[in-house]
N, C-alpha and C. Protein backbone atom coordinates (compact mmCIF):
# COMPACT_ATOMS: atom_id res chain seq x y z
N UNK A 1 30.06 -123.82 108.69
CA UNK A 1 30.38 -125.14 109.17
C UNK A 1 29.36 -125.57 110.23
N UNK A 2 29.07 -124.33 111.33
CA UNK A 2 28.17 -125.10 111.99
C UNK A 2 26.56 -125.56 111.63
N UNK A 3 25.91 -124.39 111.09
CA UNK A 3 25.06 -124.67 110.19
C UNK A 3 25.23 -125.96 109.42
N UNK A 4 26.24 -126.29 108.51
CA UNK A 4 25.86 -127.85 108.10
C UNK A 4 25.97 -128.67 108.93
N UNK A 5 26.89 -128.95 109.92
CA UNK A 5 26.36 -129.86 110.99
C UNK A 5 25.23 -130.07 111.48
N UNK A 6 24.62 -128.85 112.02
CA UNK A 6 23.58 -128.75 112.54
C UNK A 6 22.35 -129.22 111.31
N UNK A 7 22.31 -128.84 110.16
CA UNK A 7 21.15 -129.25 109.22
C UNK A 7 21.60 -130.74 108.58
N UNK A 8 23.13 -131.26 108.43
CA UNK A 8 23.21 -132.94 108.50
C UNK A 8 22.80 -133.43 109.77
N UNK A 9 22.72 -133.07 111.17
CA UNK A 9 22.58 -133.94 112.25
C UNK A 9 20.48 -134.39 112.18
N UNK A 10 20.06 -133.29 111.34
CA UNK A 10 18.58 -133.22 111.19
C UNK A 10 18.27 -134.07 110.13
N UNK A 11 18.94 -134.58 109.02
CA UNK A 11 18.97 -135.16 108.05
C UNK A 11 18.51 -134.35 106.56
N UNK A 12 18.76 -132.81 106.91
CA UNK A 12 18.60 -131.98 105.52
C UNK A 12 19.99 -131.19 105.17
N UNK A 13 20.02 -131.49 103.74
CA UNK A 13 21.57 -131.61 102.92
C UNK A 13 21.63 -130.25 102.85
N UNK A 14 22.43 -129.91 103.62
CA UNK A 14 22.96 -128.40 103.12
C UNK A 14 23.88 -127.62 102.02
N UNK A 15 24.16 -128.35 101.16
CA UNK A 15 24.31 -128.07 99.91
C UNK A 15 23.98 -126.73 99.45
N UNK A 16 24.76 -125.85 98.66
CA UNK A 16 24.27 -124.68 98.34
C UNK A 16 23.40 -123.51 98.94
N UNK A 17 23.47 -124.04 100.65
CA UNK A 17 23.54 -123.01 101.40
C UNK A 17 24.33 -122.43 102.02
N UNK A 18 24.10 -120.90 102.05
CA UNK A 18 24.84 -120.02 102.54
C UNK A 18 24.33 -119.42 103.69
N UNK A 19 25.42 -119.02 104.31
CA UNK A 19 25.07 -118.38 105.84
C UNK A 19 26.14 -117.42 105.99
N UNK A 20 26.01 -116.32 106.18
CA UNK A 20 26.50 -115.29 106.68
C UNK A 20 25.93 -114.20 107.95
N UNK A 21 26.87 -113.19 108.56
CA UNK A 21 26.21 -112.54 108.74
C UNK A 21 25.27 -111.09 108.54
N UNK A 22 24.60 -110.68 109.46
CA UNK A 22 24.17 -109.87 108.47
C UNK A 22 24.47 -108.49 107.53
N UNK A 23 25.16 -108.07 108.79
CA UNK A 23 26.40 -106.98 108.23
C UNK A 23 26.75 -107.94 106.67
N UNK A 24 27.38 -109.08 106.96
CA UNK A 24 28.36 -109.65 105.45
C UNK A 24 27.24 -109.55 104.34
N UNK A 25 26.06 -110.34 105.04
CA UNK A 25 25.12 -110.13 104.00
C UNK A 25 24.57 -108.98 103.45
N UNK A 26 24.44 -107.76 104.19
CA UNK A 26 24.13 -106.48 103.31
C UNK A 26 25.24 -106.24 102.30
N UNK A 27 26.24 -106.46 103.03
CA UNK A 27 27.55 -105.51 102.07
C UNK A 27 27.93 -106.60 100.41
N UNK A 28 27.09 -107.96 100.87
CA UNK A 28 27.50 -108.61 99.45
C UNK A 28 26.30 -108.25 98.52
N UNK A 29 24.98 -107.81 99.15
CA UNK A 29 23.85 -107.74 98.46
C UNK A 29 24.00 -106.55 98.27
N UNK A 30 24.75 -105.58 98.44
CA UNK A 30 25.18 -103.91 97.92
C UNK A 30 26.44 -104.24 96.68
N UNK A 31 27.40 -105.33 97.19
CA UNK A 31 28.18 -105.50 95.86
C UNK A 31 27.76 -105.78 94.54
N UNK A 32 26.81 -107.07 94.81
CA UNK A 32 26.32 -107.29 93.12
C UNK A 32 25.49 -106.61 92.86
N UNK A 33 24.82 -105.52 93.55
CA UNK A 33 23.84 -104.55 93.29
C UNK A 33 24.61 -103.48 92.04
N UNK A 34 25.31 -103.03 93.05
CA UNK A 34 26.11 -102.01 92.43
C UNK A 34 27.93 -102.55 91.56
N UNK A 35 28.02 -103.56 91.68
CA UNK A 35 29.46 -104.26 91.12
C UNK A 35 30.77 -103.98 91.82
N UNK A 36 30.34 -103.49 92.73
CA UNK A 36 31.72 -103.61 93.83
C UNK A 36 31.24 -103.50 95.21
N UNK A 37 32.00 -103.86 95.78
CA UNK A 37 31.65 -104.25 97.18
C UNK A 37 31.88 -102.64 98.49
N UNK A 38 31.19 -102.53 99.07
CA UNK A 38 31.14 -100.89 99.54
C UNK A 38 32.17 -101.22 101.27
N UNK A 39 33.14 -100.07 101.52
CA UNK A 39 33.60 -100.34 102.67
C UNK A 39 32.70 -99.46 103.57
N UNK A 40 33.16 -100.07 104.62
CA UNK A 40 32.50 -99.55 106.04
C UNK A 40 32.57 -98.02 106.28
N UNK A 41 32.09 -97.37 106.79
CA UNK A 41 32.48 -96.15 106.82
C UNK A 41 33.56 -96.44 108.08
N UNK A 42 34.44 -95.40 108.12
CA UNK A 42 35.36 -95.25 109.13
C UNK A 42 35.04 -95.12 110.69
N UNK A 43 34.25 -94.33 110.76
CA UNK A 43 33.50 -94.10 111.73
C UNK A 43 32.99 -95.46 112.72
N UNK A 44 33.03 -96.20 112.29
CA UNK A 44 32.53 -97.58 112.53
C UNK A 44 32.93 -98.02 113.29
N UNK A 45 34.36 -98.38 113.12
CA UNK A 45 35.14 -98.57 114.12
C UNK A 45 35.83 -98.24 114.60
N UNK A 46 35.60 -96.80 114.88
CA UNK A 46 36.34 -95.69 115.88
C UNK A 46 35.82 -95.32 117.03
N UNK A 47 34.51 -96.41 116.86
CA UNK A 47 33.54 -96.14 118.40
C UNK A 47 33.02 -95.09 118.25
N UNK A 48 32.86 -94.12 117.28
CA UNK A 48 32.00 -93.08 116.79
C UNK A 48 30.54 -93.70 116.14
N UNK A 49 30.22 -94.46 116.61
CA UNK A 49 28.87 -94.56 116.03
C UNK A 49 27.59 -94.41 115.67
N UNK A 50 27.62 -94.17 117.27
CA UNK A 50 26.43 -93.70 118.12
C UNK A 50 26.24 -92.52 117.87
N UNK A 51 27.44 -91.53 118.14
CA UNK A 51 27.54 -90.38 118.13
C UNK A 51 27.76 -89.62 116.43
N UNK A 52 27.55 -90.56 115.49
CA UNK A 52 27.45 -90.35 113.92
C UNK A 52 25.99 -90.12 113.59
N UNK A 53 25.55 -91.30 114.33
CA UNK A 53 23.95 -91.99 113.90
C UNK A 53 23.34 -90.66 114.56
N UNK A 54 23.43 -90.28 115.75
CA UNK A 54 23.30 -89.26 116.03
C UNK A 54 22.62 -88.15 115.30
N UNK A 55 24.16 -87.79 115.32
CA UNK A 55 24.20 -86.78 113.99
C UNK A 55 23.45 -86.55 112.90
N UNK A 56 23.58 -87.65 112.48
CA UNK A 56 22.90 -87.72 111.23
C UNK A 56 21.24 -87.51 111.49
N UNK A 57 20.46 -88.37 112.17
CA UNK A 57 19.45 -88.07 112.89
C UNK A 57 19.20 -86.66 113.35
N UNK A 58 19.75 -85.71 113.92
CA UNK A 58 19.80 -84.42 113.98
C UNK A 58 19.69 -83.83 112.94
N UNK A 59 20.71 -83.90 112.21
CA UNK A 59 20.60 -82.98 110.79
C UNK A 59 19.53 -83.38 110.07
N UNK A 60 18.84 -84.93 109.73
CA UNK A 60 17.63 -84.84 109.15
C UNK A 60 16.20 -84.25 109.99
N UNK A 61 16.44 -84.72 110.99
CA UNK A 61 15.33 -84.12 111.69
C UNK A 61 14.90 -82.74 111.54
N UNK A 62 16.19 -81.59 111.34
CA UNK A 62 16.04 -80.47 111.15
C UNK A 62 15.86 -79.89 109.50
N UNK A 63 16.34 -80.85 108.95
CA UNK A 63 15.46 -80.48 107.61
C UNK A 63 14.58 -81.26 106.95
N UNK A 64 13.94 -82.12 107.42
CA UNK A 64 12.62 -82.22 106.92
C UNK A 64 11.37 -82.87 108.39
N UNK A 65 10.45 -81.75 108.11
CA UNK A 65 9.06 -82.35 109.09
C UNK A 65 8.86 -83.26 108.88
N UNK A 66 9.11 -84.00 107.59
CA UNK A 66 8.56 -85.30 107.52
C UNK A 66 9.19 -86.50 108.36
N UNK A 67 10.04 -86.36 107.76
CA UNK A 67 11.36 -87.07 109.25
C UNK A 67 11.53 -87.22 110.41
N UNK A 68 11.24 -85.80 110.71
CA UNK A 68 11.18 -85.30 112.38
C UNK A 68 9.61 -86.33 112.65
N UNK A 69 8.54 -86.28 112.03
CA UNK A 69 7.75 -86.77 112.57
C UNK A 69 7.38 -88.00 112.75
N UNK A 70 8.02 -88.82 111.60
CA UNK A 70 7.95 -90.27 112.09
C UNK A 70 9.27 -90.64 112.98
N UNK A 71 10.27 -89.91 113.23
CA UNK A 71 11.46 -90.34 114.00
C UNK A 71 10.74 -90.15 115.50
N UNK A 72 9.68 -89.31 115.79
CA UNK A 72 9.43 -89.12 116.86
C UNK A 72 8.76 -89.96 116.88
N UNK A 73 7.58 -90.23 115.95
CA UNK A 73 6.64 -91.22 116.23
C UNK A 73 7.01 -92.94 116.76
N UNK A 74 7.89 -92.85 115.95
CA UNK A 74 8.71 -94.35 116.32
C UNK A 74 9.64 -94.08 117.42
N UNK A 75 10.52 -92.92 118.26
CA UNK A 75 10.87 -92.96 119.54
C UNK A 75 9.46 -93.38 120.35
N UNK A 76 8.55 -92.46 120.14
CA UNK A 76 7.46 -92.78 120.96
C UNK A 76 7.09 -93.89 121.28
N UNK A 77 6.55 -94.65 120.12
CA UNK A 77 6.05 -95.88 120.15
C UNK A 77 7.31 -97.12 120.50
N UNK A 78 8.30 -97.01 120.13
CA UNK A 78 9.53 -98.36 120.45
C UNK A 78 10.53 -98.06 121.78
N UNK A 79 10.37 -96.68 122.10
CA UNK A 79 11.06 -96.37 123.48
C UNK A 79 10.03 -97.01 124.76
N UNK A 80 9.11 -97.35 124.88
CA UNK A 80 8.21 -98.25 126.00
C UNK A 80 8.54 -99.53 125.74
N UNK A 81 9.28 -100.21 124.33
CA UNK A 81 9.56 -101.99 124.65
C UNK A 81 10.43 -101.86 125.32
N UNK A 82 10.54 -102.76 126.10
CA UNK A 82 11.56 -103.59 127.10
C UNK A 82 12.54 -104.17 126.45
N UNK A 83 14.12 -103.70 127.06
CA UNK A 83 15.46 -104.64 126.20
C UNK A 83 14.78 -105.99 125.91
N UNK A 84 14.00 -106.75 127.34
CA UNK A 84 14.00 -108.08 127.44
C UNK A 84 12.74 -108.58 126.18
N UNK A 85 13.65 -109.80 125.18
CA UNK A 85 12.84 -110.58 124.35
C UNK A 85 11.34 -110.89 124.74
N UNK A 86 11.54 -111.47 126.16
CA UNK A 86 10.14 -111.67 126.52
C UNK A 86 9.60 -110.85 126.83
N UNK A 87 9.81 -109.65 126.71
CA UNK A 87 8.29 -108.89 127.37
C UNK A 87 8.44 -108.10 128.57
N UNK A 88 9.26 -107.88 129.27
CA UNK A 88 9.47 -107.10 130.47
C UNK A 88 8.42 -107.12 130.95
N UNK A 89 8.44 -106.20 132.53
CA UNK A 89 7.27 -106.75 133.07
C UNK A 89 6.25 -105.75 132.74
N UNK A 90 4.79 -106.30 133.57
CA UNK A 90 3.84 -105.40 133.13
C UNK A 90 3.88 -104.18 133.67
N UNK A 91 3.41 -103.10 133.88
CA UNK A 91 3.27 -102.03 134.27
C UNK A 91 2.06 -101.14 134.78
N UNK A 92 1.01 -102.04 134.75
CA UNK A 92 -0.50 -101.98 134.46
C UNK A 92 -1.29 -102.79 135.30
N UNK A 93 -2.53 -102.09 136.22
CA UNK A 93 -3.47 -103.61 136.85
C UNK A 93 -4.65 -102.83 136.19
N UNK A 94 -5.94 -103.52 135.87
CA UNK A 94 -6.79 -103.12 135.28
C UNK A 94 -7.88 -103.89 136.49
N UNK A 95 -8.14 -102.67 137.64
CA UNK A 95 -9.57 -103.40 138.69
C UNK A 95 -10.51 -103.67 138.21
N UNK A 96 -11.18 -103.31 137.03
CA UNK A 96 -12.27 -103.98 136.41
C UNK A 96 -11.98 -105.43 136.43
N UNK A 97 -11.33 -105.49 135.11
CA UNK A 97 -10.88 -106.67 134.73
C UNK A 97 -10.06 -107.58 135.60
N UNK A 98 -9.14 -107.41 136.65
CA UNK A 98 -8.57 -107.72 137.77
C UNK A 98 -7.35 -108.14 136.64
N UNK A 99 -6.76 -107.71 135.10
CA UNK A 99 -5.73 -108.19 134.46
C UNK A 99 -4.44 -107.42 135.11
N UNK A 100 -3.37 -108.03 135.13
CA UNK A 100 -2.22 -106.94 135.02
C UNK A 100 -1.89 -107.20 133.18
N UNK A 101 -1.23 -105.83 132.90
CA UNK A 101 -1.00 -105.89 131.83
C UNK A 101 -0.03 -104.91 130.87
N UNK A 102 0.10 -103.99 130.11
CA UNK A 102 0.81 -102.63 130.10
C UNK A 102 -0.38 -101.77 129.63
N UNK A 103 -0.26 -100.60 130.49
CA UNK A 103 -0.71 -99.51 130.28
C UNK A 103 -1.22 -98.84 128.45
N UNK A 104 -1.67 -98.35 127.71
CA UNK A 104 -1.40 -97.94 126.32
C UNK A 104 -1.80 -96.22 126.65
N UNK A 105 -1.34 -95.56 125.71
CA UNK A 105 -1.91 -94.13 125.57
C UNK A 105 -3.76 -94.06 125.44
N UNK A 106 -4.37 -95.03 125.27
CA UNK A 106 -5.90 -94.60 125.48
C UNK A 106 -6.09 -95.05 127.06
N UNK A 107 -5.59 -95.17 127.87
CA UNK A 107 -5.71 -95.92 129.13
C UNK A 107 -6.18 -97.51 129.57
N UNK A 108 -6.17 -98.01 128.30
CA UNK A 108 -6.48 -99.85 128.73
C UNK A 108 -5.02 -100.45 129.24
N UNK A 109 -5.35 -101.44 129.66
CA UNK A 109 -5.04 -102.82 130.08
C UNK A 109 -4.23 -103.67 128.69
N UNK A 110 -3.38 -104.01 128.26
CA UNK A 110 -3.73 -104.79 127.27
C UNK A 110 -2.81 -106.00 127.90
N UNK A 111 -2.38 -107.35 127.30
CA UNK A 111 -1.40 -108.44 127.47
C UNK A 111 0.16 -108.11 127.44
N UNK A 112 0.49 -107.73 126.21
CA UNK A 112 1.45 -107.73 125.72
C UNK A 112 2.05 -106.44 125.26
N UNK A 113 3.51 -106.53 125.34
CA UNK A 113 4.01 -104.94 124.83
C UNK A 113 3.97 -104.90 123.26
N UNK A 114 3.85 -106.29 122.58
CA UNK A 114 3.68 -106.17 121.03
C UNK A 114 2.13 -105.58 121.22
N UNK A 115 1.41 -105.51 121.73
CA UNK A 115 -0.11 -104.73 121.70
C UNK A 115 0.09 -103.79 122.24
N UNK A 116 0.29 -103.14 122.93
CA UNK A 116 0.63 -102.14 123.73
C UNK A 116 1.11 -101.04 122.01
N UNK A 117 1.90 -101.95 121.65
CA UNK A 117 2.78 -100.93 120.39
C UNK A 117 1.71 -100.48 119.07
N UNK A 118 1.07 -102.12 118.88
CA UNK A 118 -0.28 -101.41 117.80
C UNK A 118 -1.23 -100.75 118.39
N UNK A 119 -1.35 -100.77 119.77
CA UNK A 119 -2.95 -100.44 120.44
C UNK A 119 -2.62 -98.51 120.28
N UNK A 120 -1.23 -98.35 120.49
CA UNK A 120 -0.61 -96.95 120.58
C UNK A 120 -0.59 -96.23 118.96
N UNK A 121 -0.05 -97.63 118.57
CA UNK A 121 0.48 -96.58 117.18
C UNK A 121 -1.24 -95.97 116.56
N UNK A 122 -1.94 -97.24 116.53
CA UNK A 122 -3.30 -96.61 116.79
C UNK A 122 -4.07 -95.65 116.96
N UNK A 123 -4.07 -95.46 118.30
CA UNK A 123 -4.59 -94.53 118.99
C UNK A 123 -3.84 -93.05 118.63
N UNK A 124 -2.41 -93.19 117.99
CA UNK A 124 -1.54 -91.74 118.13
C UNK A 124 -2.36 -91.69 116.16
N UNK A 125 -2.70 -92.43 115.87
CA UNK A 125 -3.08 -92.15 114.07
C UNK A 125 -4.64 -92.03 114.02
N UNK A 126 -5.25 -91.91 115.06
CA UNK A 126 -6.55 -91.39 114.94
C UNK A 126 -7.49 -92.69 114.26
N UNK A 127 -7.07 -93.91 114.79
CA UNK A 127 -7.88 -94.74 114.08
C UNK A 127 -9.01 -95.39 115.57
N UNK A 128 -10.01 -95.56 115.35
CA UNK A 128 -10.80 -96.12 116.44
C UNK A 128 -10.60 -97.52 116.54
N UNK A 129 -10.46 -98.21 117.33
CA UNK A 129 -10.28 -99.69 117.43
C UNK A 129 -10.91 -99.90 119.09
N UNK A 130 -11.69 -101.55 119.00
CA UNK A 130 -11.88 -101.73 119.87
C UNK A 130 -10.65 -102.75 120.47
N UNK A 131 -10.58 -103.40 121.60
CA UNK A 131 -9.78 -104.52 122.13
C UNK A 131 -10.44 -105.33 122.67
């Protein structure tokens, strides 16, 4: 409902659009996948979640290296963004350059924590790049 308001107040007909969320939307795009619609696991809403995901994360980690190593790789690299959308603050002054900026694992300066994340993932995959 609000969605068509909002796309009639713009003057585009919302007709045969759908809006859900995304939870609704996986679980309908798993129904016609498979022809029935899948319930939640229990766990879900027992406030066990965290402590499932967990789990589960543990037990793969311990049987396969392959797992273990991009699960780390991606703690590594996504545990330095900031909760905040914008960008948290910098963490970094670069006296050459007189920039503040965030720190990366090769020791630059860069703008942004979305660079900060390629300048890293980068540098941890052995690729040379300049900035």
């Amino acid at each position: 409902r609000r969605v068509d308001e909002r796309l009639d107040a713009a003057g585009i007909d919302p007709s045969g659009l759908g809006a859900s969320t995304f939870h609704a939307f996986g679980l309908n795009v798993i129904g016609k996948a498979t022809g029935r619609k899948p319930r939640l696991a229990p766990w879900l809403d027992g406030g066990q979640d965290v402590a499932m995901v967990s789990r589960i994360v543990d037990e793969l980690r311990d049987r396969s290296p392959d797992f273990r190593f991009k699960w780390d790789m991606y703690r590594l690299l996504f545990a330095r963004m900031a909760d905040d959308p914008a960008g948290g603050e910098p963490d970094a002054y670069d006296y050459v350059t007189r920039a503040t900026g965030f720190r990366t694992f090769n020791g630059e300066t860069v703008k942004s924590q979305g660079e900060r994340m390629i300048a890293d993932f980068l540098f941890l995959n052995g690729v040379t790049y300049e900035y």
